[in-house]
Protein backbone atom coordinates (compact mmCIF):
# COMPACT_ATOMS: atom_id res chain seq x y z
CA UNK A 1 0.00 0.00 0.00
CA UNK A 2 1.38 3.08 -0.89
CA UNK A 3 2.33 5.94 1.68
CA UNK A 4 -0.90 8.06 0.53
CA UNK A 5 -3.80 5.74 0.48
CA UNK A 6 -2.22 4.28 4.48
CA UNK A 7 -2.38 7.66 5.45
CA UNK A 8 -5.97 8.60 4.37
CA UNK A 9 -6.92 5.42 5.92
CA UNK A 10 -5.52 5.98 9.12
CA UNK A 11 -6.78 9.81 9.09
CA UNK A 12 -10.48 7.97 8.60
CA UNK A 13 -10.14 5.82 10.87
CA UNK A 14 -9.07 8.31 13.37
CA UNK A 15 -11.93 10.65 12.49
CA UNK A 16 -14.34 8.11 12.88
CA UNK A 17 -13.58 7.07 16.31
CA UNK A 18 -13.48 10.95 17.54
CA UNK A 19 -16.41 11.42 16.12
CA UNK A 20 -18.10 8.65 17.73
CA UNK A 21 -16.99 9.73 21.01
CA UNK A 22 -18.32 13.13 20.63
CA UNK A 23 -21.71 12.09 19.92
CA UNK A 24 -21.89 9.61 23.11
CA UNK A 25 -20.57 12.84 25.27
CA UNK A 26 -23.24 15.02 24.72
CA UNK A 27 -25.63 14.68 27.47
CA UNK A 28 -28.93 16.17 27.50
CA UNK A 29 -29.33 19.76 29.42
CA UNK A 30 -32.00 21.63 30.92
CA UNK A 31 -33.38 24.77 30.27
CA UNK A 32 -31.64 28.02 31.90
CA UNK A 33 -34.02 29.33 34.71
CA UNK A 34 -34.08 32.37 36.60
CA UNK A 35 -36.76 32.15 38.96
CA UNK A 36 -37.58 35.59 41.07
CA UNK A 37 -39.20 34.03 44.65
CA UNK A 38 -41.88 36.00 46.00
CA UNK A 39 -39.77 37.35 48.71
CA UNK A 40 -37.56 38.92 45.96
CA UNK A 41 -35.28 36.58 46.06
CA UNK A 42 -33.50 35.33 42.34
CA UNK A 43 -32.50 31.63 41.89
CA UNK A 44 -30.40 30.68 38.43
CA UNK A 45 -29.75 27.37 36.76
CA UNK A 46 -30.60 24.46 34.95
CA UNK A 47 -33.79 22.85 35.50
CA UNK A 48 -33.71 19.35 36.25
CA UNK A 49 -36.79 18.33 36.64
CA UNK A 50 -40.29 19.61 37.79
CA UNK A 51 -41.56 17.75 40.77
CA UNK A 52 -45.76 18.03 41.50
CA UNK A 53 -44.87 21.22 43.66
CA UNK A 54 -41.76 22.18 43.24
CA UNK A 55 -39.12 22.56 40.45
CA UNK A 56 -35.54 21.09 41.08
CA UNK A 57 -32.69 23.35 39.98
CA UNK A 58 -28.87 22.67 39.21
CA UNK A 59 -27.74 26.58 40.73
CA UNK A 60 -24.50 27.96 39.18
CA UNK A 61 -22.33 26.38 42.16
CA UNK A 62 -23.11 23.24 41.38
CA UNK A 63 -26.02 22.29 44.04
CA UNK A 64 -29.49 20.81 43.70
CA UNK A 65 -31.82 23.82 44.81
CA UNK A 66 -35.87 22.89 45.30
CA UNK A 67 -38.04 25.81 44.99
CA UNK A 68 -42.09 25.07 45.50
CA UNK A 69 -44.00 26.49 43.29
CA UNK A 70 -46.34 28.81 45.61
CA UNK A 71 -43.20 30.32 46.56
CA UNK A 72 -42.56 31.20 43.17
CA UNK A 73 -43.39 34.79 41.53
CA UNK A 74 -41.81 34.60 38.06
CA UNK A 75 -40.01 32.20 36.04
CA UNK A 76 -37.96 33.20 33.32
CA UNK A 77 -36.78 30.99 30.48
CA UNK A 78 -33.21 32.24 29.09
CA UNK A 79 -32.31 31.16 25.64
CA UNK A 80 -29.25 31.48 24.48
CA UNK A 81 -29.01 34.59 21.86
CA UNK A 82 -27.79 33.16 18.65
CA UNK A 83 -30.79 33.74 16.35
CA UNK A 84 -29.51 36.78 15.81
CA UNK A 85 -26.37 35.99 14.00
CA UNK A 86 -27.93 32.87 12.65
CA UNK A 87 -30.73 35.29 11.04
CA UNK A 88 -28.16 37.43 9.95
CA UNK A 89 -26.41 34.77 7.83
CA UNK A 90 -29.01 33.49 6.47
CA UNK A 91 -30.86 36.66 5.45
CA UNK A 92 -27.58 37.60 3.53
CA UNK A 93 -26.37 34.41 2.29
CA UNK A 94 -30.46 33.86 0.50
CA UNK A 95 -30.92 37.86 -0.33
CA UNK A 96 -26.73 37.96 -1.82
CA UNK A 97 -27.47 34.66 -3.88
CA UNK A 98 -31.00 36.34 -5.25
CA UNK A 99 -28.40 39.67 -5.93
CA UNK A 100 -25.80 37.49 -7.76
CA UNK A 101 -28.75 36.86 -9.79
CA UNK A 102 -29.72 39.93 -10.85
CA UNK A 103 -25.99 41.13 -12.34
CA UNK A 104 -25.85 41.32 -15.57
CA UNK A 105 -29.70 41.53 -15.86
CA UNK A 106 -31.08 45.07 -17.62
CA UNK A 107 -33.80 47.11 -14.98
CA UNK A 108 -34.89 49.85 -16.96
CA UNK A 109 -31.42 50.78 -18.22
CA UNK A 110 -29.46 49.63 -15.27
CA UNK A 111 -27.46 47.46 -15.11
CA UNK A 112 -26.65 46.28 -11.10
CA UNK A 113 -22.85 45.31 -10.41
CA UNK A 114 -21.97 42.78 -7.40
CA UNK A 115 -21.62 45.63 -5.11
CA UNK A 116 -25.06 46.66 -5.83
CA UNK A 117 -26.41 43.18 -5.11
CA UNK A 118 -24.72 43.80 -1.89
CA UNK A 119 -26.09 47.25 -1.07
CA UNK A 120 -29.43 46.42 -2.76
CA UNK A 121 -30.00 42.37 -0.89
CA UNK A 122 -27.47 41.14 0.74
CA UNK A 123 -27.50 44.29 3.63
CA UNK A 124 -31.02 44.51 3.59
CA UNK A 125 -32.07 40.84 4.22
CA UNK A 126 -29.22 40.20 6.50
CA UNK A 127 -30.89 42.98 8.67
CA UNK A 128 -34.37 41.58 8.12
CA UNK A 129 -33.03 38.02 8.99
CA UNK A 130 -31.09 39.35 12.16
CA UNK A 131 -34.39 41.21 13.37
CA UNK A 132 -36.66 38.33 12.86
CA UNK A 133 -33.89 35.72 14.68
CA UNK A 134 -33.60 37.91 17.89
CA UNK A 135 -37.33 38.20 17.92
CA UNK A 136 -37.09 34.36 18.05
CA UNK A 137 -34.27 34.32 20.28
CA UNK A 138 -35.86 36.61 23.22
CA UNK A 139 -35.97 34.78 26.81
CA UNK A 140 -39.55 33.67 27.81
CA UNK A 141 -41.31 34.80 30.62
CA UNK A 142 -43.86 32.95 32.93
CA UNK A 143 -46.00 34.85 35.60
CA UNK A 144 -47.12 32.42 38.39
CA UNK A 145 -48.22 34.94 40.39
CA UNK A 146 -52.61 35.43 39.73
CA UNK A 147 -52.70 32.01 38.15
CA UNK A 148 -54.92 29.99 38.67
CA UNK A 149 -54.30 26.02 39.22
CA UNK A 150 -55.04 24.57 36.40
CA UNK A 151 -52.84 27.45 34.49
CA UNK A 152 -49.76 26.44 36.89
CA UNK A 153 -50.22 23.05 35.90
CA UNK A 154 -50.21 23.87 32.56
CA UNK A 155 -47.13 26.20 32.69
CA UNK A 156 -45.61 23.22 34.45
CA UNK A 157 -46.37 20.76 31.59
CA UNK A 158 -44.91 22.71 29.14
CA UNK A 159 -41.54 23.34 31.59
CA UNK A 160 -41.44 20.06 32.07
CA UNK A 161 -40.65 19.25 28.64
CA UNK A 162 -37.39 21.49 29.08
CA UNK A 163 -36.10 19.95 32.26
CA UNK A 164 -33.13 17.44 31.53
CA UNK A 165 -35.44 14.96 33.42
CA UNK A 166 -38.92 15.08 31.77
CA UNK A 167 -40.84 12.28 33.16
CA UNK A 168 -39.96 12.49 36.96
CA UNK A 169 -43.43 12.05 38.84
């Protein structure tokens, strides 16, 4: 075998079994909390799971923290902010391929150079795609407080389905 093909073969090889590994790694995580008590106080972390009156936390020191639910004021849901840039990208990247398009093409005796399918798409749906993307990326917020039961219980159910444990009961 010559030196080439044993070296792309042990390069695969390689890339396969780091790749494997990586996907076995990756554990599930709960959503980002920060709960405001009704006493004022502010608990953040992951949620682990959501007990029948009380929702079980991973705090940013690394300890389980319980918090029942009548204690509980407002919950909010961070997400992490990348549907802004993601937006972004793909606002430009569709918009600059609909400019690339257009050179060459004759609009009433212009005739549009890359840089105007840059000024003219690309920046403008980039900017439309960033604006729509942090819309979708903005943190949710859930106001226990005035609720009735059965609207906890539905705010729980639909928690529940970000905690890292969903079908603790």
């Amino acid at each position: 075998m010559k030196k080439g093909k044993k070296f792309i073969a042990l390069f695969l090889a390689f890339s396969l079994m780091m790749l494997s590994v990586n996907l076995y790694a990756k554990e599930r995580r709960g959503a980002k909390l920060l709960i405001t008590k009704k006493d004022g106080q502010q608990i953040e972390g992951e949620l682990i799971t959501v007990k029948p009156n009380s929702l079980l936390l991973l705090d940013t020191e690394g300890k389980d923290v319980s918090v029942g639910i009548a204690d509980i004021k407002v919950i909010r849901v961070v997400k992490k902010s990348k549907g802004a840039r993601t937006g972004f990208l793909i606002g430009g990247g569709l918009a600059l391929i609909v400019g690339v398009g257009e050179i060459g093409a004759e609009v009433h005796g212009f005739i549009p150079s890359f840089i105007d399918g840059l000024i003219f798409f690309a920046l403008p749906g980039a900017l439309i795609g960033a604006l729509i993307g942090s819309a979708a990326g903005t943190d949710k917020t859930i106001q226990l407080e005035g609720m009735t039961d059965s609207e906890i219980q539905e705010a729980m159910d639909k928690l529940r389905k970000k905690a890292r444990i969903r079908d603790y009961r």
